[in-house]
C-alpha atoms as a PDB file:
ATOM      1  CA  UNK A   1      19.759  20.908   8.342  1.00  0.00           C
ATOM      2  CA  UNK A   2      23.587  20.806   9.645  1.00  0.00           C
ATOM      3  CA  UNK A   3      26.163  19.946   7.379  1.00  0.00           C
ATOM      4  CA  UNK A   4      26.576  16.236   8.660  1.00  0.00           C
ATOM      5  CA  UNK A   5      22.684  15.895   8.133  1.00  0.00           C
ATOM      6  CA  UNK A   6      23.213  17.169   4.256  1.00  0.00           C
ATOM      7  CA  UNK A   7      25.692  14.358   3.426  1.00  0.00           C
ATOM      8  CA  UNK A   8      24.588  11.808   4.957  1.00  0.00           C
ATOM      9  CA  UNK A   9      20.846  12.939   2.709  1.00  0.00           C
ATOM     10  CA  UNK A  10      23.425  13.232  -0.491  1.00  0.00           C
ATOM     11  CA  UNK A  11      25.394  10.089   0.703  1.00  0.00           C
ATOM     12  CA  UNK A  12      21.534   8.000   0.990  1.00  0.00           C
ATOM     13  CA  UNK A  13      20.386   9.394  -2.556  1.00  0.00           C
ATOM     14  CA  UNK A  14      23.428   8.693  -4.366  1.00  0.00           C
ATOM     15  CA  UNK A  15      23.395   5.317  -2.850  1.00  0.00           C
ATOM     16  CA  UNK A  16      20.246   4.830  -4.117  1.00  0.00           C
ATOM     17  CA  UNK A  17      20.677   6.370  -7.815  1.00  0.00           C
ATOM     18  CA  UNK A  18      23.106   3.962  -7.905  1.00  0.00           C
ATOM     19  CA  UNK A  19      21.040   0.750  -6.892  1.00  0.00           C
ATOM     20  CA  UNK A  20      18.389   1.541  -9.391  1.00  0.00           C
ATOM     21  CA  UNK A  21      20.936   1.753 -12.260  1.00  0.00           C
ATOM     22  CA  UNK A  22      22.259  -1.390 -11.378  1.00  0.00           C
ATOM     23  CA  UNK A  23      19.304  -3.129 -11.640  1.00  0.00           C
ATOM     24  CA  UNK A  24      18.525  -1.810 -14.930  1.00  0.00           C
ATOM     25  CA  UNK A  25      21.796  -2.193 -16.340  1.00  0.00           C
ATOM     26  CA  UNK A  26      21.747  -5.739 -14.999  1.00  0.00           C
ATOM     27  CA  UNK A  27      17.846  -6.388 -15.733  1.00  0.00           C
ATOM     28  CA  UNK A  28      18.353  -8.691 -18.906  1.00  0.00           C
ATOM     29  CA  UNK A  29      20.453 -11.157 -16.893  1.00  0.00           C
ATOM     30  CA  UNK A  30      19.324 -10.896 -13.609  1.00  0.00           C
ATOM     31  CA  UNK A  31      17.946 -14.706 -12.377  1.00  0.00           C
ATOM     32  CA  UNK A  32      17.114 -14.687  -8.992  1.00  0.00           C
ATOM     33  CA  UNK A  33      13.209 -15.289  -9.083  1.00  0.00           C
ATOM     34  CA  UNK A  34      11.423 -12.656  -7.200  1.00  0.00           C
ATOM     35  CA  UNK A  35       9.045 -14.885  -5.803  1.00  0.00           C
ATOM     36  CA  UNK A  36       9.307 -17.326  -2.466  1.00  0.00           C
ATOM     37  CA  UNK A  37       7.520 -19.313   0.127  1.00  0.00           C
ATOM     38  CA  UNK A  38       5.840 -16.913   1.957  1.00  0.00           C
ATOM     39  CA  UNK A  39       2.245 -17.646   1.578  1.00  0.00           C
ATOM     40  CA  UNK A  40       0.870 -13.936   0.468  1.00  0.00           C
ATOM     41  CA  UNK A  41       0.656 -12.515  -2.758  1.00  0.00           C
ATOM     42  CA  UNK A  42       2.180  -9.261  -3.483  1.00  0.00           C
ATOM     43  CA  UNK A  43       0.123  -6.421  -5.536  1.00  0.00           C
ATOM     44  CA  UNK A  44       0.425  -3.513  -6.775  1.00  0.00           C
ATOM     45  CA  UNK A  45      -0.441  -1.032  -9.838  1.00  0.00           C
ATOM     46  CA  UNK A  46       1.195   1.679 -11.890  1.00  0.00           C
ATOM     47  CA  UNK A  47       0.637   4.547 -14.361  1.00  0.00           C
ATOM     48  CA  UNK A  48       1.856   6.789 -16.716  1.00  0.00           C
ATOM     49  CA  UNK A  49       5.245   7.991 -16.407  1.00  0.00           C
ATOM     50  CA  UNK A  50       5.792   5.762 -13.005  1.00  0.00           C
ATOM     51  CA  UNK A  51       5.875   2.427 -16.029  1.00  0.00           C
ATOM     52  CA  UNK A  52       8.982   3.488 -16.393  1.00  0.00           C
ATOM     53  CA  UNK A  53      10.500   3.173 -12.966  1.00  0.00           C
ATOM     54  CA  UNK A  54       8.143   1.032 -11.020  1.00  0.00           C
ATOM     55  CA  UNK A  55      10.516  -1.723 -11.862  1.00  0.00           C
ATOM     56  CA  UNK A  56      12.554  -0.669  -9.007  1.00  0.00           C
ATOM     57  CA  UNK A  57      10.009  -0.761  -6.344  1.00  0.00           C
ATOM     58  CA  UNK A  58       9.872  -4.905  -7.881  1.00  0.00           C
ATOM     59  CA  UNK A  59      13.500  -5.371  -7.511  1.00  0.00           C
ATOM     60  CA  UNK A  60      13.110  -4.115  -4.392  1.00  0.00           C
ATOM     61  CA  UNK A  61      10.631  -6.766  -3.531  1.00  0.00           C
ATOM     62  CA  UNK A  62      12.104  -9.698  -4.983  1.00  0.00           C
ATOM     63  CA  UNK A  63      15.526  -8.535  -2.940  1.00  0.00           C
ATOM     64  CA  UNK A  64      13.811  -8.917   0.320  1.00  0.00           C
ATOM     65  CA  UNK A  65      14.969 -11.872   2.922  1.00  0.00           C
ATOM     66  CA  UNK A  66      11.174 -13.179   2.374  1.00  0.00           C
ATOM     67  CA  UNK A  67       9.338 -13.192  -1.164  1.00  0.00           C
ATOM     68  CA  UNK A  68       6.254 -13.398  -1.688  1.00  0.00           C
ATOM     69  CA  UNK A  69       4.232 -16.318  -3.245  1.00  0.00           C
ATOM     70  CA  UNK A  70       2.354 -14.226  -5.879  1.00  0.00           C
ATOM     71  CA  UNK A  71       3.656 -10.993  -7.071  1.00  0.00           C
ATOM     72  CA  UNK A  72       1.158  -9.313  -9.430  1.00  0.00           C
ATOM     73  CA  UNK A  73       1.423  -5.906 -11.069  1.00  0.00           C
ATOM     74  CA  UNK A  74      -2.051  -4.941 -12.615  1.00  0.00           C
ATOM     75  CA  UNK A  75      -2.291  -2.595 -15.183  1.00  0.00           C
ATOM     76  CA  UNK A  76      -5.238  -1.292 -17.832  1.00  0.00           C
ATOM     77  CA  UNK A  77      -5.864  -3.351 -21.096  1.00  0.00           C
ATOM     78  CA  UNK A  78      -4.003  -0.196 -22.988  1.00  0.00           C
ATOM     79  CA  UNK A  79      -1.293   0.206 -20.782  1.00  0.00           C
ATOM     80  CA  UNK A  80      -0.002  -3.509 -21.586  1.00  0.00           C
ATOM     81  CA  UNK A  81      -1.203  -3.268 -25.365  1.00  0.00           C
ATOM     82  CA  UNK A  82       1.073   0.111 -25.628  1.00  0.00           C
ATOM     83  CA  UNK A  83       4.141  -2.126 -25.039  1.00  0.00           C
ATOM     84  CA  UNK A  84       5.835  -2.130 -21.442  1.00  0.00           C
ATOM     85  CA  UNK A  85       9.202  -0.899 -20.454  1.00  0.00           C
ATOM     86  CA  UNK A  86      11.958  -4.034 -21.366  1.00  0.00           C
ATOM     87  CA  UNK A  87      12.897  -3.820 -17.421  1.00  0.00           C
ATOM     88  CA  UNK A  88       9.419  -4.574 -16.940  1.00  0.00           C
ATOM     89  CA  UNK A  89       8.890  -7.438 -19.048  1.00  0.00           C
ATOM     90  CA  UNK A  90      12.325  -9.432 -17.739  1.00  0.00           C
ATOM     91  CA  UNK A  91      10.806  -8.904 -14.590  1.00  0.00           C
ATOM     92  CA  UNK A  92       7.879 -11.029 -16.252  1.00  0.00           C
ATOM     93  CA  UNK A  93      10.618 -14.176 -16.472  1.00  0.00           C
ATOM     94  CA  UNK A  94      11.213 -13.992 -12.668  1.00  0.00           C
ATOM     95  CA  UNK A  95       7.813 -14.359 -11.697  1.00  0.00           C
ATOM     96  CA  UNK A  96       5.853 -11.376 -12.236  1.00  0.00           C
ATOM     97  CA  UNK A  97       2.519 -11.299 -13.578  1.00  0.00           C
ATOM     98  CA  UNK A  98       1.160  -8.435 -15.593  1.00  0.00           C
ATOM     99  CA  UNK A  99      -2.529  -8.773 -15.381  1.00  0.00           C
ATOM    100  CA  UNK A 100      -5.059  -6.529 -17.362  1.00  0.00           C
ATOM    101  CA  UNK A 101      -8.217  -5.166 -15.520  1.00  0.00           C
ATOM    102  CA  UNK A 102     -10.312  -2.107 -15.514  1.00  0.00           C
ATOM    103  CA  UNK A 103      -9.037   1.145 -14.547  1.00  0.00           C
ATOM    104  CA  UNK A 104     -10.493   0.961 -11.201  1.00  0.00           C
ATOM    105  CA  UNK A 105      -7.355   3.853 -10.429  1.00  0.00           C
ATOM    106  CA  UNK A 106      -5.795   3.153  -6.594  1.00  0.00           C
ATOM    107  CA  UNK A 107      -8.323   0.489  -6.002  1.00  0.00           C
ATOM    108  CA  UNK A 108      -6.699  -1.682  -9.096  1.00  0.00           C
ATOM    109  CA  UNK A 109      -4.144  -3.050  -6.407  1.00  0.00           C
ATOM    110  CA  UNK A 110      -6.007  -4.934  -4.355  1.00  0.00           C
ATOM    111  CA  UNK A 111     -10.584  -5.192  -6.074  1.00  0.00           C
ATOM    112  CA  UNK A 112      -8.996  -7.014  -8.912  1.00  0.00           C
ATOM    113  CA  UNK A 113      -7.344  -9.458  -6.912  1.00  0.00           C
ATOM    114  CA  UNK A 114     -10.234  -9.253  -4.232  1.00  0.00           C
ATOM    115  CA  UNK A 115     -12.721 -11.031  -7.579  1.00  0.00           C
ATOM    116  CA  UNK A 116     -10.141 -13.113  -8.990  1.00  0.00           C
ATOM    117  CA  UNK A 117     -11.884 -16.439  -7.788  1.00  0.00           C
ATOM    118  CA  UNK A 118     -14.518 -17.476  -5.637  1.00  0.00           C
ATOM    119  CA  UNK A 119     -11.686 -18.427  -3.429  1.00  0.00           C
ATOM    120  CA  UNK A 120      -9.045 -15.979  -1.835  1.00  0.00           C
ATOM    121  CA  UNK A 121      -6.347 -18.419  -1.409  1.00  0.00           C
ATOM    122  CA  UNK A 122      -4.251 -15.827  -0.163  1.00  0.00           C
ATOM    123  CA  UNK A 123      -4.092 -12.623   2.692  1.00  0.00           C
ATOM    124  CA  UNK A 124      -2.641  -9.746   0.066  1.00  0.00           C
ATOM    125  CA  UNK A 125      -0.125  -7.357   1.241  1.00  0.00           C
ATOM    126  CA  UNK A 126      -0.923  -3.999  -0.847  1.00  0.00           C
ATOM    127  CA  UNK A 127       2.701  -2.085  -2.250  1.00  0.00           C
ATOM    128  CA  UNK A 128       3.250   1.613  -3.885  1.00  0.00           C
ATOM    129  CA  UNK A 129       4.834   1.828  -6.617  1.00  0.00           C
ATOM    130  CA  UNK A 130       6.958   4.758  -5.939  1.00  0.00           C
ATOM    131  CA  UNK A 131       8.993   3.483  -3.572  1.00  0.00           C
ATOM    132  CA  UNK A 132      12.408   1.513  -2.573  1.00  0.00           C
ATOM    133  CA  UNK A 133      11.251  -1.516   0.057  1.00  0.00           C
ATOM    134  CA  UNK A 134      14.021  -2.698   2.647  1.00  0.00           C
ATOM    135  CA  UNK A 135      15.188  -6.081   3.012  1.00  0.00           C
ATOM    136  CA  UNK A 136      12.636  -6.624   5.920  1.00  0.00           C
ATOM    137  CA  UNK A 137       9.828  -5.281   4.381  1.00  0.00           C
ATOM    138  CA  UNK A 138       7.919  -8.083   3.781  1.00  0.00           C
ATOM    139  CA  UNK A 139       9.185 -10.712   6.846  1.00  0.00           C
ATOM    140  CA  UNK A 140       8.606  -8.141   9.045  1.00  0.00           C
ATOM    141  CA  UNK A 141       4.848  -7.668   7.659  1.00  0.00           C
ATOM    142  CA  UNK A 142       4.148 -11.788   7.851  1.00  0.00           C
ATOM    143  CA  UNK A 143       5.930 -12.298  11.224  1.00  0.00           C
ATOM    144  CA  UNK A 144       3.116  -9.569  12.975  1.00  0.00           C
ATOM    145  CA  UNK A 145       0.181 -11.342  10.823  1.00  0.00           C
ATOM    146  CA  UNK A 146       1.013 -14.439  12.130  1.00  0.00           C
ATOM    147  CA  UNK A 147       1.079 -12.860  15.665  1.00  0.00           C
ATOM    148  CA  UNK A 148      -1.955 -10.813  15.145  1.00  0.00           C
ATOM    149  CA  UNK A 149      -3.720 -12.359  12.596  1.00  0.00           C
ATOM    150  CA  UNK A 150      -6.947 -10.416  13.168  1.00  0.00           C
ATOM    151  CA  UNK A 151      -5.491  -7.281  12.440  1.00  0.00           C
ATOM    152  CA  UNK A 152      -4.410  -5.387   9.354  1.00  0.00           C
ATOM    153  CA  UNK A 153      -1.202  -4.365  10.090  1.00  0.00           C
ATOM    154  CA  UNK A 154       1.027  -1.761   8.077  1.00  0.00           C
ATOM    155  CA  UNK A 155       3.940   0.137   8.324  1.00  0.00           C
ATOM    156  CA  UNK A 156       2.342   3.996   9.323  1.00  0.00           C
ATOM    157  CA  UNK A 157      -1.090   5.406   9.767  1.00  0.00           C
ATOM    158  CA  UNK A 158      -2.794   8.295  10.708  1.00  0.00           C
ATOM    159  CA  UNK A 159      -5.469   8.729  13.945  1.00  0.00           C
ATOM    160  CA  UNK A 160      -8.688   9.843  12.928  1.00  0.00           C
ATOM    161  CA  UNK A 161      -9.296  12.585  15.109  1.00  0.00           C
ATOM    162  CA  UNK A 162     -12.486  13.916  16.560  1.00  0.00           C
ATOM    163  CA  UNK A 163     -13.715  17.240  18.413  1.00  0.00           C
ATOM    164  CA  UNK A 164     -15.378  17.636  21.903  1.00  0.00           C
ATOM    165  CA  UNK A 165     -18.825  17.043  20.437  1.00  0.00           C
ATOM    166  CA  UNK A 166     -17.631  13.600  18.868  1.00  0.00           C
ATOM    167  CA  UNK A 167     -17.259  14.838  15.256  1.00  0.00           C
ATOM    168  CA  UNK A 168     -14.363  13.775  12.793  1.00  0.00           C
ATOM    169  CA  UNK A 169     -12.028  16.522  12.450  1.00  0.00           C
ATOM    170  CA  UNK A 170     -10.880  17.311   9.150  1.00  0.00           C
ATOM    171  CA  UNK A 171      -7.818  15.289   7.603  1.00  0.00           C
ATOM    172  CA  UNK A 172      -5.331  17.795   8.366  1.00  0.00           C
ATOM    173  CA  UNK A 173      -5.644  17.640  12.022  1.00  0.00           C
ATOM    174  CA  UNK A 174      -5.177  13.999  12.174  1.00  0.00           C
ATOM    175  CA  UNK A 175      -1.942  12.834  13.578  1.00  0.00           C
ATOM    176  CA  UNK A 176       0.865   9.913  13.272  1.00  0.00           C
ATOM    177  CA  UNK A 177       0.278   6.842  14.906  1.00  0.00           C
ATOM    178  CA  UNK A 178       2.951   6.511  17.776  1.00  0.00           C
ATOM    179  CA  UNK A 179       1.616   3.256  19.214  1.00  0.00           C
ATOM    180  CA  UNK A 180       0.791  -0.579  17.835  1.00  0.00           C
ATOM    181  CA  UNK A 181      -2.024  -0.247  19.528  1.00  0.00           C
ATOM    182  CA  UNK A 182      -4.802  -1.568  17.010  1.00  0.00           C
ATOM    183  CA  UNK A 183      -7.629   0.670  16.838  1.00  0.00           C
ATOM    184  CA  UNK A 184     -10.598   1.455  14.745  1.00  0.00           C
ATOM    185  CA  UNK A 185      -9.697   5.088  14.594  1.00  0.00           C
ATOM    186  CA  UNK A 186      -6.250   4.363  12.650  1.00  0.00           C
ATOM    187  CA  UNK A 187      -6.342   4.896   8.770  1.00  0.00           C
ATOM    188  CA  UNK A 188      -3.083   2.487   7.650  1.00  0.00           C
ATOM    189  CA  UNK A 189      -1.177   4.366   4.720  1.00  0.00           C
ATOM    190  CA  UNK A 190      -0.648   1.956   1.571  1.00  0.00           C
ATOM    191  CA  UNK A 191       2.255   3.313   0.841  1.00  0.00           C
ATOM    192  CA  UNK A 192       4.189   2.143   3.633  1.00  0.00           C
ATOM    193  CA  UNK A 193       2.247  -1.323   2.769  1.00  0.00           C
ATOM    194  CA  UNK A 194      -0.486  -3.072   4.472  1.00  0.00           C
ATOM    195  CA  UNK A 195      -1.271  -6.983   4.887  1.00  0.00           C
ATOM    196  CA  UNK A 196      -4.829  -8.056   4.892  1.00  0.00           C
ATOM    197  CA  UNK A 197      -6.430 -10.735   5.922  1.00  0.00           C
ATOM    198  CA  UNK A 198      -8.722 -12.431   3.551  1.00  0.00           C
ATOM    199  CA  UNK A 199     -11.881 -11.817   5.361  1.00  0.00           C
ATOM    200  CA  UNK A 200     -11.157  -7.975   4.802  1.00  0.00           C
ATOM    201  CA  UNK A 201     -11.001  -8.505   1.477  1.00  0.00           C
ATOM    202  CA  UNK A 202     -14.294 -10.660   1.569  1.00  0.00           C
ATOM    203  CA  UNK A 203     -15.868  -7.434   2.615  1.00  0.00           C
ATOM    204  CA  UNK A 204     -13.970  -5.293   0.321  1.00  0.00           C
ATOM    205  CA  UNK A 205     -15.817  -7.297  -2.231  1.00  0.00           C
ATOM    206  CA  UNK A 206     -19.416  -7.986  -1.222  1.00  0.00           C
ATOM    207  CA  UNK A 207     -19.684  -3.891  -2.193  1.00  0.00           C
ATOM    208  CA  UNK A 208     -18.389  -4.048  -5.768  1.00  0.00           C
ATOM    209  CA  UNK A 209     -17.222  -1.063  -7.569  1.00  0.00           C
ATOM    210  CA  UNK A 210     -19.011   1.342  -5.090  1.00  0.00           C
ATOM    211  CA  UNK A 211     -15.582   3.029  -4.159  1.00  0.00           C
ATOM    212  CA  UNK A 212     -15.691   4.450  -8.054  1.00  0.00           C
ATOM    213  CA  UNK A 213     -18.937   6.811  -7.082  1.00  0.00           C
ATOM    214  CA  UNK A 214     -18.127   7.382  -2.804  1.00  0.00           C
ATOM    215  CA  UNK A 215     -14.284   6.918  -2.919  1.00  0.00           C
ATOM    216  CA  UNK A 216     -12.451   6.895  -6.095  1.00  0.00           C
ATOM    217  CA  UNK A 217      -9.248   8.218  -4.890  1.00  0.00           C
ATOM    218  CA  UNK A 218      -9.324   7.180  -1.276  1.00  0.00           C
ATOM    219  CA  UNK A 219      -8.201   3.003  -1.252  1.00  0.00           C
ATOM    220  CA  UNK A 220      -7.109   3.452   1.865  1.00  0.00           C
ATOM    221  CA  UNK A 221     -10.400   4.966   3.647  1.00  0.00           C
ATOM    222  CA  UNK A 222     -12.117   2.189   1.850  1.00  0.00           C
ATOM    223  CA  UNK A 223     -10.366  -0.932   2.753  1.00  0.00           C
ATOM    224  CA  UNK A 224     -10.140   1.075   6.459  1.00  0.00           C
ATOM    225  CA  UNK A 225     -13.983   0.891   6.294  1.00  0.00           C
ATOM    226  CA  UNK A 226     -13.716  -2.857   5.168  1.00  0.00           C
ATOM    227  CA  UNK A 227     -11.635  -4.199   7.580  1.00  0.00           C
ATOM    228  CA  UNK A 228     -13.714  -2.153  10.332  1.00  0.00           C
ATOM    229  CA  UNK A 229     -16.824  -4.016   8.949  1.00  0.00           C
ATOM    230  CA  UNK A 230     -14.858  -6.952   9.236  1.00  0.00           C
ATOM    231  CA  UNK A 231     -13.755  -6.841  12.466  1.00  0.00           C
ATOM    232  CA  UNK A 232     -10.212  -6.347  11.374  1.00  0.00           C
ATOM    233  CA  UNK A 233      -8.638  -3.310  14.139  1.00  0.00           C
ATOM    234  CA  UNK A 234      -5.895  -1.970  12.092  1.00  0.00           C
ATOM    235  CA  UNK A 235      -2.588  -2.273  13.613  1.00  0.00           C
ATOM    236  CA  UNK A 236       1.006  -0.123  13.244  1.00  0.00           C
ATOM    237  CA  UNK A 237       3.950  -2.225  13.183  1.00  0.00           C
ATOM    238  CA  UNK A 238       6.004  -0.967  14.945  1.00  0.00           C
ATOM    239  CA  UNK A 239       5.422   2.912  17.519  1.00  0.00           C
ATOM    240  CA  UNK A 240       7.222   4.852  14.992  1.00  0.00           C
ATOM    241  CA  UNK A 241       5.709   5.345  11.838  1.00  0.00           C
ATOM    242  CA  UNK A 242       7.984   4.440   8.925  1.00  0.00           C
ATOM    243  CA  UNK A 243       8.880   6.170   5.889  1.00  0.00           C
ATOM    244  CA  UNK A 244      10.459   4.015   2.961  1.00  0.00           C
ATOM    245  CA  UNK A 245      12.856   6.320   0.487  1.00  0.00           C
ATOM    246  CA  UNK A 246      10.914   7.035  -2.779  1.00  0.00           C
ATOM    247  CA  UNK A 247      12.220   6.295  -6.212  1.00  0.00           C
ATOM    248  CA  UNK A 248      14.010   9.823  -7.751  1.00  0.00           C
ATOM    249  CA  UNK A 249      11.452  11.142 -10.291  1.00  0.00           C
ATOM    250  CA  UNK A 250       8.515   9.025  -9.237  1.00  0.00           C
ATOM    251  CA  UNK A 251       6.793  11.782  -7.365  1.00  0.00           C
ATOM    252  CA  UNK A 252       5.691  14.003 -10.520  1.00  0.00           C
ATOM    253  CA  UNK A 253       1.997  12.778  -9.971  1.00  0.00           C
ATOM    254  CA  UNK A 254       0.812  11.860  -6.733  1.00  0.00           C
ATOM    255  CA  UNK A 255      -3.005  11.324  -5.633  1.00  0.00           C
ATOM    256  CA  UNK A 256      -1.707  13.539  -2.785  1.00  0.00           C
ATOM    257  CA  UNK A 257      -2.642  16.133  -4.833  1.00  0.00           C
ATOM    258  CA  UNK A 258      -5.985  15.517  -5.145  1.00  0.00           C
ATOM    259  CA  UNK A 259      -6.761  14.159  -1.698  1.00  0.00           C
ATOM    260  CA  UNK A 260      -5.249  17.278   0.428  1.00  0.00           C
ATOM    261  CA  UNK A 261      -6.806  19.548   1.341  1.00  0.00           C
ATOM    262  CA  UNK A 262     -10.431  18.397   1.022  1.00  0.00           C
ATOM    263  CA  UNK A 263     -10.550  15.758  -1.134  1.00  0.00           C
ATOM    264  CA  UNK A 264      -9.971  13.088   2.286  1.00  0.00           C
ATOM    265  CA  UNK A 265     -12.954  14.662   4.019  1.00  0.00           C
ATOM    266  CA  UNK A 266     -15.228  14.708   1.261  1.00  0.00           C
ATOM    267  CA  UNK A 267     -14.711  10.621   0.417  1.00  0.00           C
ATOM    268  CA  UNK A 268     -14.441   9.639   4.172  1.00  0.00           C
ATOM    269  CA  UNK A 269     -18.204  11.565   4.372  1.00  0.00           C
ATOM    270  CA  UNK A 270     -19.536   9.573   1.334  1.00  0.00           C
ATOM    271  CA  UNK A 271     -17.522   6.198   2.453  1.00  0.00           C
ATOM    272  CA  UNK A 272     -18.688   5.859   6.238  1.00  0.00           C
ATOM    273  CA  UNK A 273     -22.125   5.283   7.737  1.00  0.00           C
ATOM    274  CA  UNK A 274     -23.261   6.992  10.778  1.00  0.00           C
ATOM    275  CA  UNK A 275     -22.956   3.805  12.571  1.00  0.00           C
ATOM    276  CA  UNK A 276     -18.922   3.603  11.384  1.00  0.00           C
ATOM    277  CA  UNK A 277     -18.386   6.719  12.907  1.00  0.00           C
ATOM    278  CA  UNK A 278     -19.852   5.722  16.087  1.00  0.00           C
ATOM    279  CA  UNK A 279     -17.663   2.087  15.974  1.00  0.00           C
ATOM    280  CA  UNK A 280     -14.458   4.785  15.591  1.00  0.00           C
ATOM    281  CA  UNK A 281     -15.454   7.182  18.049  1.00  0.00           C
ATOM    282  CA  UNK A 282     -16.197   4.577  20.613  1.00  0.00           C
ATOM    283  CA  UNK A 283     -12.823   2.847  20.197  1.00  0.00           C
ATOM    284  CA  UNK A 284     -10.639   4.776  22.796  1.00  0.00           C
ATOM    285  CA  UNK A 285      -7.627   2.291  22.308  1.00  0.00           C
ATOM    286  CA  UNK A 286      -4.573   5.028  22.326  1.00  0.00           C
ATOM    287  CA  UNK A 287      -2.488   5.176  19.100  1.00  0.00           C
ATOM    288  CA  UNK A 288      -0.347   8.105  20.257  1.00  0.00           C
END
């Protein structure tokens, strides 16, 4: 890294630092409602020491040029009961909802939601909450579902890759999408964040709490498997994959750790079928 690279990196997390503060300083006053008219709710969970800062990845949300029409954060029955951050809980004044469900870990941001009601009024777009959105994040997201409604679409991905006899390589070797090319064989990453369409969902839920014995860490493999069963290709947004800055601090945990190395390969073995392998392996469609 040159020296012009360094401060413009110093220049980008300062500029940040000082967003964050702002919105905490300002939290108890702050109006604006974070929701909107664009027919999707908005979900995502939390945990631990990321309570504390996850309020920033909601700002963040709220601040875009579309909101959402739902914006739920879902948490465990003890994590509300032990008494929320106070920038969480203004938050609650602008249109969040805290809602209390089982610790179903990564899979609380979208099951929950998923068995709500009967009814899925609306397609859910699935957000991180370690990480800063941009203005567009969400318009951007709608305006390609409307385009391509029979997608899921998200904002990076990795190609499942296979070897010469037609078996999935292990995690590691897969790539970055460089194409919005939909395909079977791309995994969408939530963190970026990922619209689905209700039917997904729908299929999400007809398996119940499965993903806690075959796939308790892997959300993404699982609704990938969903929205395969579905008839949902995933989609990139845009041929780049895009990486969102990540709130300072917020990366003390991560399920990274557990899912590389191995962990991936051992829930995409107990997640997919023979007969999902052969829907990936047949689907040629280039993502790179």
């Amino acid at each position: 890294m040159n020296a012009r690279e360094l401060g413009v990196k110093l220049v980008r997390a300062a500029t940040k630092r000082v967003r964050i503060a702002a919105w905490r300083l300002s939290a108890r006053v702050r109006t604006r409602s974070l929701l909107g008219d664009t027919p999707v709710a908005v979900s995502l969970t939390s945990y631990g020491h990321r309570l504390s800062s996850v309020f920033a990845t909601i700002e963040s949300i709220g601040a875009g040029e579309a909101r959402p029409q739902r914006l739920i954060l879902w948490l465990t029955p003890d994590e509300i009961a032990a008494g929320l951050p106070r920038t969480l809980r203004e938050l609650e004044r602008r249109g969040l909802e805290f809602i209390a469900c089982e610790d179903y870990r990564s899979h609380k941001k979208y099951y929950p939601y998923a068995t709500e009601n009967e009814e899925i009024a609306l397609p859910l777009v699935t957000a991180d909450d370690d990480v800063l959105y941009p203005r567009t994040w969400l318009s951007a997201l709608y305006a390609e579902h409307l385009a391509h409604p029979l997608h899921t679409i998200g904002y990076r991905g990795e190609v499942i890759a296979f070897d010469d006899e037609g078996h999935v390589l292990p995690y590691q070797k897969w790539r970055a999408a460089s194409s919005t090319t939909p395909t079977y064989r791309l995994v969408l990453n939530g963190i970026g964040g990922i619209i689905y369409p209700v039917p997904v969902l729908l299929e999400a839920r007809r398996h119940g709490t499965a993903f806690m014995e075959e796939c308790p860490r892997g959300d993404d493999l699982w609704l990938h498997r969903s929205a395969l069963r579905a008839g949902f290709a995933p989609r990139q947004l845009f041929d780049a994959p895009v990486h969102h800055p990540a709130i300072p601090g917020s990366q003390k945990t991560s399920l990274m750790s557990s899912n590389i190395p191995g962990g991936n390969d051992e829930q995409f073995a107990r997640t997919y079928r023979p007969e999902d392998v052969d829907a990936i392996r047949e689907d040629r469609r280039s993502t790179v």
